[in-house]
PDB file of N, CA and C in Angstrom:
ATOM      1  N   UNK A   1    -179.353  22.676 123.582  1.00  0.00           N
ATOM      2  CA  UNK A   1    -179.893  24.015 123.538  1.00  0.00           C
ATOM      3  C   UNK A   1    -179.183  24.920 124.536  1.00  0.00           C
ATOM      4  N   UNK A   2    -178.939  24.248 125.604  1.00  0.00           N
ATOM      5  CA  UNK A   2    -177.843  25.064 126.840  1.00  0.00           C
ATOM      6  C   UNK A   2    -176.543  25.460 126.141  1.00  0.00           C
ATOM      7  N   UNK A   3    -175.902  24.937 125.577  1.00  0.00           N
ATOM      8  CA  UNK A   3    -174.720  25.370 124.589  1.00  0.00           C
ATOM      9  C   UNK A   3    -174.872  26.391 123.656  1.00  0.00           C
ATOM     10  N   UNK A   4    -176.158  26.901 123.271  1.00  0.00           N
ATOM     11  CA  UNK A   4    -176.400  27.289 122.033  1.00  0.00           C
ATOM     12  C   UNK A   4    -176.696  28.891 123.040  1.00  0.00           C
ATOM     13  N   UNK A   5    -177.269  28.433 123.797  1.00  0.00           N
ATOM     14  CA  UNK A   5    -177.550  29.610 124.995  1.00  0.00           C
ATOM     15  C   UNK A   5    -176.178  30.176 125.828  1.00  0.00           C
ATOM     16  N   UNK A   6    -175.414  29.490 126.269  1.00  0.00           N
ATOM     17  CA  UNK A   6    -174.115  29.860 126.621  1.00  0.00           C
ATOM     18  C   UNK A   6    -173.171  30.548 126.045  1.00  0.00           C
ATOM     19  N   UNK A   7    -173.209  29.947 124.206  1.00  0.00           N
ATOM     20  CA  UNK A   7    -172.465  30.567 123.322  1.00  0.00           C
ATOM     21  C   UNK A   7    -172.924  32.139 122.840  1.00  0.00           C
ATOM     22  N   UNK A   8    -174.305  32.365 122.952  1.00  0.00           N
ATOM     23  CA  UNK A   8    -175.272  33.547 122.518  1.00  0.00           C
ATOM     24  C   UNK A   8    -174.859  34.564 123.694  1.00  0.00           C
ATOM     25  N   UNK A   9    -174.402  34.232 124.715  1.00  0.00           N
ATOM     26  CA  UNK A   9    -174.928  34.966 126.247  1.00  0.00           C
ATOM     27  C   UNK A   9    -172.670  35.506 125.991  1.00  0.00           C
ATOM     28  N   UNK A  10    -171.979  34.702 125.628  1.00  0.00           N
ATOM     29  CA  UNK A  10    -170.734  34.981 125.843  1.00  0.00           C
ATOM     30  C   UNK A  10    -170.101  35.557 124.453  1.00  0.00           C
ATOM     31  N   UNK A  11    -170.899  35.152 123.274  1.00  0.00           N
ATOM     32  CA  UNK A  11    -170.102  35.899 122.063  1.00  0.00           C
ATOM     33  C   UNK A  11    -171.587  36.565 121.484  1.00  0.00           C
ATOM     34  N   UNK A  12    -172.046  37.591 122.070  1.00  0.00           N
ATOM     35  CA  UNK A  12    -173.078  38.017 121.391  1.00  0.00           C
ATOM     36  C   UNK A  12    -172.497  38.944 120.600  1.00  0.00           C
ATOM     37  N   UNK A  13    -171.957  39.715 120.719  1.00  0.00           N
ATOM     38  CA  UNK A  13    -171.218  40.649 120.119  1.00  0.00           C
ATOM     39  C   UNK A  13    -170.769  40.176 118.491  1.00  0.00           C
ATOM     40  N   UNK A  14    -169.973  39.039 119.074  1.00  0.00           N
ATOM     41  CA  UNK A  14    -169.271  38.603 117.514  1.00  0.00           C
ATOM     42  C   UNK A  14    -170.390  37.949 116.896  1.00  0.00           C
ATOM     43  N   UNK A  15    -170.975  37.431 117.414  1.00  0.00           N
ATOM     44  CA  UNK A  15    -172.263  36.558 116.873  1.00  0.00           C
ATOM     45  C   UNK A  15    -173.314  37.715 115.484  1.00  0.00           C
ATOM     46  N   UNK A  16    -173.591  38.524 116.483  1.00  0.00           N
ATOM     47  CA  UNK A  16    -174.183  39.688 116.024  1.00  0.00           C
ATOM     48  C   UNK A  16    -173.389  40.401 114.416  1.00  0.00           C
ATOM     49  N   UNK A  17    -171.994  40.671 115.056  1.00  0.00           N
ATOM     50  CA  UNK A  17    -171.103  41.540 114.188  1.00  0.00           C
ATOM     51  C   UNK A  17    -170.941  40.323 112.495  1.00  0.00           C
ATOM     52  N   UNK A  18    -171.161  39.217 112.616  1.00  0.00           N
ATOM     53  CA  UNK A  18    -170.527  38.219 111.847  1.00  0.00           C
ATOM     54  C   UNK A  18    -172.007  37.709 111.059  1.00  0.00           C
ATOM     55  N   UNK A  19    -173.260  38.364 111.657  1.00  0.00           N
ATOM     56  CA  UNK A  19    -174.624  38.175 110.568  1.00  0.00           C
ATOM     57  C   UNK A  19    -174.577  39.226 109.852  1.00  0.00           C
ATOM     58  N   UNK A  20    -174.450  40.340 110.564  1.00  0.00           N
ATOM     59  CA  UNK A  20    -174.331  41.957 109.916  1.00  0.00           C
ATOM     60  C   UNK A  20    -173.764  42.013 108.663  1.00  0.00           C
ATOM     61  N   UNK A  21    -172.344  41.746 109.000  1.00  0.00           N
ATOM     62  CA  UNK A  21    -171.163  41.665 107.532  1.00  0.00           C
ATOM     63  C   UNK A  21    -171.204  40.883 106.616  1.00  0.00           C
ATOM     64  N   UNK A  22    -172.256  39.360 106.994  1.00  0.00           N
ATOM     65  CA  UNK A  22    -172.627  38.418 106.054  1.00  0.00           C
ATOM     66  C   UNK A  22    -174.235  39.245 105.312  1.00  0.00           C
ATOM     67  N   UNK A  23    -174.812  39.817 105.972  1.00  0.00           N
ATOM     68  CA  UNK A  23    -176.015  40.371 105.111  1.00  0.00           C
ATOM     69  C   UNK A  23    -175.568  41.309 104.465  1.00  0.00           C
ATOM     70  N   UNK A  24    -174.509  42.264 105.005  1.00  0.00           N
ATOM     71  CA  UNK A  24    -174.124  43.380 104.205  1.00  0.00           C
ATOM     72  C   UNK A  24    -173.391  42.986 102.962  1.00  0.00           C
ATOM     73  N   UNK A  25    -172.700  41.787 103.116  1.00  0.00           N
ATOM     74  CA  UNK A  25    -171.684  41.427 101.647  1.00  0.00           C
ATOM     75  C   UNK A  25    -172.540  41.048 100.857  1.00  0.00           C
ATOM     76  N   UNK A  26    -173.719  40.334 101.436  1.00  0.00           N
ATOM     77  CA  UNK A  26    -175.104  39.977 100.388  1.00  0.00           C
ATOM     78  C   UNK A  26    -175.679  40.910  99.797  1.00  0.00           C
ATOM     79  N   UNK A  27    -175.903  42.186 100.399  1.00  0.00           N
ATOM     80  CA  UNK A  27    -176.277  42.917  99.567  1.00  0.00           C
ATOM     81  C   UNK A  27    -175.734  43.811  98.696  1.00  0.00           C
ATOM     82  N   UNK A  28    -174.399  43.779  99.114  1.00  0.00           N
ATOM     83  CA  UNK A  28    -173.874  44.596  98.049  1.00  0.00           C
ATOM     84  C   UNK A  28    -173.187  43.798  96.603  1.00  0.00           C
ATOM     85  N   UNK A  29    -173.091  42.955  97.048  1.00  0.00           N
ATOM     86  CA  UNK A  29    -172.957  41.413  95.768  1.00  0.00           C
ATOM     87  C   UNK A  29    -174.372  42.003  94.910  1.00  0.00           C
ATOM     88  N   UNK A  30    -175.450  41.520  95.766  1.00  0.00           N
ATOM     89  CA  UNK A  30    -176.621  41.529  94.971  1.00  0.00           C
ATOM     90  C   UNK A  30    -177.268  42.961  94.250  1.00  0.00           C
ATOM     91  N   UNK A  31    -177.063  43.567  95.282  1.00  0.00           N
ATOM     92  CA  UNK A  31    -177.546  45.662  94.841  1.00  0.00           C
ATOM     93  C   UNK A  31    -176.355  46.313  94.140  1.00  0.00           C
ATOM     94  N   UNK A  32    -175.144  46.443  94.665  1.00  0.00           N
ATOM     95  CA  UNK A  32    -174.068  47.268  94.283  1.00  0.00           C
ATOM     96  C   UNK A  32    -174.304  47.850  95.517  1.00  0.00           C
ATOM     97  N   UNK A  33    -172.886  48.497  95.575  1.00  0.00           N
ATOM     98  CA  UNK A  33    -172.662  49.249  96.990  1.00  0.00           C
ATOM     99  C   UNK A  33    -173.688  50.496  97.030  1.00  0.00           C
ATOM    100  N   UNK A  34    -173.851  51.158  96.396  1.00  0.00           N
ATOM    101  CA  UNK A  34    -174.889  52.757  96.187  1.00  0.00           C
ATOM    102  C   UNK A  34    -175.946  51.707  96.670  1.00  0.00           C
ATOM    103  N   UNK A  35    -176.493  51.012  96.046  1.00  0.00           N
ATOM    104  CA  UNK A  35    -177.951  50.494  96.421  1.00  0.00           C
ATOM    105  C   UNK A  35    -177.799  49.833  97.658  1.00  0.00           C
ATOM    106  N   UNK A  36    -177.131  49.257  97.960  1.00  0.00           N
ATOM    107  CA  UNK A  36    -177.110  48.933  99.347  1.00  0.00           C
ATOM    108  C   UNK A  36    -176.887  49.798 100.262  1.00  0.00           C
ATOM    109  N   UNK A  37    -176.369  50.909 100.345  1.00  0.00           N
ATOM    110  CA  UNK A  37    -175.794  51.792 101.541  1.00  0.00           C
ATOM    111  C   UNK A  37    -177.175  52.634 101.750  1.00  0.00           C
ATOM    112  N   UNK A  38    -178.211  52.252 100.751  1.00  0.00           N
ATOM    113  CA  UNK A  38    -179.134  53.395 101.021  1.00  0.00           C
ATOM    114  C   UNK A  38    -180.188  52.520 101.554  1.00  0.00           C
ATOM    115  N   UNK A  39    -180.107  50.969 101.113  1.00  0.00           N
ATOM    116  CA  UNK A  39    -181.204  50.222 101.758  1.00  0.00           C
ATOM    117  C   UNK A  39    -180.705  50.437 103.379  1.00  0.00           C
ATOM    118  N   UNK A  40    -179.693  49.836 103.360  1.00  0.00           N
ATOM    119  CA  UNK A  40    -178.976  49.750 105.083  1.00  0.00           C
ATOM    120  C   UNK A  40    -179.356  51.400 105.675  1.00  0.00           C
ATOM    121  N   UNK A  41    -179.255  51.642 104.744  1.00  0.00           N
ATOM    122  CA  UNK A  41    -179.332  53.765 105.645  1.00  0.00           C
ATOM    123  C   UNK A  41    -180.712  53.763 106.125  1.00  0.00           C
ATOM    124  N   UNK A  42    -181.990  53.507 104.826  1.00  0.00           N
ATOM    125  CA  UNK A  42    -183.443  53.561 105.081  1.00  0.00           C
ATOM    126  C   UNK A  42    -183.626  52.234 106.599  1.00  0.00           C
ATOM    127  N   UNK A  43    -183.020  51.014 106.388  1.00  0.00           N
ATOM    128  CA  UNK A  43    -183.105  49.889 107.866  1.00  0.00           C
ATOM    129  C   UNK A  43    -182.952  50.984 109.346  1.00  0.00           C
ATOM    130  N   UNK A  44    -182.127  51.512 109.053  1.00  0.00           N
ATOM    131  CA  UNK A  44    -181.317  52.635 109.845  1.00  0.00           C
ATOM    132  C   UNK A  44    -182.568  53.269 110.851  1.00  0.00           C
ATOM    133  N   UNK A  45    -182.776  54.582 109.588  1.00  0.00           N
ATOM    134  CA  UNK A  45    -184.086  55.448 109.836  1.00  0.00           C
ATOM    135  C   UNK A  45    -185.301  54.545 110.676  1.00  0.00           C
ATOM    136  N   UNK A  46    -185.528  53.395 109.850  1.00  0.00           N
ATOM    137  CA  UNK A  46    -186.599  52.956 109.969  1.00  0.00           C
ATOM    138  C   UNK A  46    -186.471  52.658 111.550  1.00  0.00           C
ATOM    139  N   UNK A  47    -185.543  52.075 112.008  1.00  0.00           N
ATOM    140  CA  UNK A  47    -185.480  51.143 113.389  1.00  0.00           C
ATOM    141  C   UNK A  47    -185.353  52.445 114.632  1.00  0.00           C
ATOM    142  N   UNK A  48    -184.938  53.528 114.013  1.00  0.00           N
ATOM    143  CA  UNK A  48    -184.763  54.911 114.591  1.00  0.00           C
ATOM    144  C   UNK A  48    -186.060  55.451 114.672  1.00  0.00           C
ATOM    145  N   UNK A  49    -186.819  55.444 114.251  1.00  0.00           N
ATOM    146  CA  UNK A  49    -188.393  55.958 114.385  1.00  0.00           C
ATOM    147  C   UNK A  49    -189.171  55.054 115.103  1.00  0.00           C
ATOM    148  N   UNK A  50    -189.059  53.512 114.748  1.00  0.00           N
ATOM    149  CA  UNK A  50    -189.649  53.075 115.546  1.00  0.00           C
ATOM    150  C   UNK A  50    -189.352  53.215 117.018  1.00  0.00           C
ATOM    151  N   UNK A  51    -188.380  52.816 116.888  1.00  0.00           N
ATOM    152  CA  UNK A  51    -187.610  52.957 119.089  1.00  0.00           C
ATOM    153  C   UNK A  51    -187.776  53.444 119.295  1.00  0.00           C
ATOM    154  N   UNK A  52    -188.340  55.440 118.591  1.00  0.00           N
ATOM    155  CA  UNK A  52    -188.689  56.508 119.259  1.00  0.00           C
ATOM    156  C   UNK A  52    -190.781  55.900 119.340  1.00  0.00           C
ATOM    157  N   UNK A  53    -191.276  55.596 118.431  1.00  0.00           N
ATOM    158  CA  UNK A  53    -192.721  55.275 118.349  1.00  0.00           C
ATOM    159  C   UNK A  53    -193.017  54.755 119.735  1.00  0.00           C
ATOM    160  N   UNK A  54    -192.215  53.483 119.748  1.00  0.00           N
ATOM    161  CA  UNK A  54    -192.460  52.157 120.805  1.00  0.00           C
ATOM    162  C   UNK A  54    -192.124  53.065 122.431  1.00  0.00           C
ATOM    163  N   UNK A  55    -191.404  54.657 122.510  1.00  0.00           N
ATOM    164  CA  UNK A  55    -191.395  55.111 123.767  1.00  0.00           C
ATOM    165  C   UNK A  55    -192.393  55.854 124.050  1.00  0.00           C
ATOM    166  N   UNK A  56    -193.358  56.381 123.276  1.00  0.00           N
ATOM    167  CA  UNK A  56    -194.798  56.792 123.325  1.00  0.00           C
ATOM    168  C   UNK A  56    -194.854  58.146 122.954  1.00  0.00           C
ATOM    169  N   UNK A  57    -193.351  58.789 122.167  1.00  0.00           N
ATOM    170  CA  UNK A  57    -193.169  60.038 121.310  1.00  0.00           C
ATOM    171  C   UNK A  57    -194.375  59.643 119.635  1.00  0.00           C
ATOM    172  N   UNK A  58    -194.440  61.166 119.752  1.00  0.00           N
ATOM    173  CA  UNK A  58    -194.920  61.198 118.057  1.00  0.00           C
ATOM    174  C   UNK A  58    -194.033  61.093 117.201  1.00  0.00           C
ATOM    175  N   UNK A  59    -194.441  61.267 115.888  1.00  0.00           N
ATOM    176  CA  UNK A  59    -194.454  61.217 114.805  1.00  0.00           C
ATOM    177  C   UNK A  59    -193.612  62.819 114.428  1.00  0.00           C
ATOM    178  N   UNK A  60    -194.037  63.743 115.057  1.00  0.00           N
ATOM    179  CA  UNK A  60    -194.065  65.328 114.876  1.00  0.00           C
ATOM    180  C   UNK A  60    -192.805  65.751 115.404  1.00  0.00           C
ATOM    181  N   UNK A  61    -192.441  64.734 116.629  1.00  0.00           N
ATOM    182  CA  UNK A  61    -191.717  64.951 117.647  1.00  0.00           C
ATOM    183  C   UNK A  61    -190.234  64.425 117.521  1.00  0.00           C
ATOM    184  N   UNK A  62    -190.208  63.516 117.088  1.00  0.00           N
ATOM    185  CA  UNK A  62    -189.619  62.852 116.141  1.00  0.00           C
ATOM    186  C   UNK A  62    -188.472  63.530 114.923  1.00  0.00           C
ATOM    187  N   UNK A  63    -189.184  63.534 114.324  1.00  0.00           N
ATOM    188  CA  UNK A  63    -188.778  64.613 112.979  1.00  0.00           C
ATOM    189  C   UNK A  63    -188.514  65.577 113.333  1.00  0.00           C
ATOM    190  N   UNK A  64    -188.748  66.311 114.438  1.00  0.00           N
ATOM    191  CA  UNK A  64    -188.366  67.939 114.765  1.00  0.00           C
ATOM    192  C   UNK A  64    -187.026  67.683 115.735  1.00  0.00           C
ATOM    193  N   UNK A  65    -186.941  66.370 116.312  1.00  0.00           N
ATOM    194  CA  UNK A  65    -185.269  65.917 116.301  1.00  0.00           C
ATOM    195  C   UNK A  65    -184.534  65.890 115.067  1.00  0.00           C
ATOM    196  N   UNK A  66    -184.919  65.004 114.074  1.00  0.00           N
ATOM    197  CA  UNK A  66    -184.108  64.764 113.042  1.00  0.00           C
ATOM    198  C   UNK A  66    -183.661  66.075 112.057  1.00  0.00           C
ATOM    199  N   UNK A  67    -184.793  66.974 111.962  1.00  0.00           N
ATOM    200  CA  UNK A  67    -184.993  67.645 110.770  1.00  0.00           C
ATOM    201  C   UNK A  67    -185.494  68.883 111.428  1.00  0.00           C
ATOM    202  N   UNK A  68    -184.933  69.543 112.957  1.00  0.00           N
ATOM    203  CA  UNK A  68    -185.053  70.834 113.103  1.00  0.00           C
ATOM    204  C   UNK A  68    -186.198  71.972 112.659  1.00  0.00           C
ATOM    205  N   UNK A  69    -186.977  72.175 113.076  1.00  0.00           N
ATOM    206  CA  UNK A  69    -187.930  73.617 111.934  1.00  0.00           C
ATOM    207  C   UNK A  69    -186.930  74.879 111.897  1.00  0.00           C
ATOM    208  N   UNK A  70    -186.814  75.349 110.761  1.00  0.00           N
ATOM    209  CA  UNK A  70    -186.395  77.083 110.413  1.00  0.00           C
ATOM    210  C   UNK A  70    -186.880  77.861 111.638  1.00  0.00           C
ATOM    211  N   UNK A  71    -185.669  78.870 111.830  1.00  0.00           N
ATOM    212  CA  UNK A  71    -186.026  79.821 112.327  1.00  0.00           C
ATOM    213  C   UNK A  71    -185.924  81.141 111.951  1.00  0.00           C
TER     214      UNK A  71
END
């Protein structure tokens, strides 16, 4: 398990980069590229709202980053 921990702590990066490109080739095998770029886009959003949720911003507050009000 110390090896498995050593290897995680020194190639996290590639470790990381090399699940990414294996889920992404999965899904676009399985969706087509259009359907996948929009699932991966919505993963996107989604993990982007939360990280703002989990810092104790709203909902309101949020969106008026993303999506500006008219002036």
């Amino acid at each position: 398990m110390d090896v498995l921990w050593d290897l995680w702590q020194q190639h996290r990066g590639k470790i990381l980069g090399a699940i990414l490109g294996f889920l992404a080739g999965v899904l676009i095998l399985v969706f087509g590229f259009i359907k996948a770029i929009f699932l991966i886009s919505c993963v996107f959003i989604g993990y982007y709202i939360g990280k703002h949720l989990d810092k104790g911003e709203s909902l309101r507050d949020i969106l008026d980053k993303i999506l500006p009000p008219g002036k």
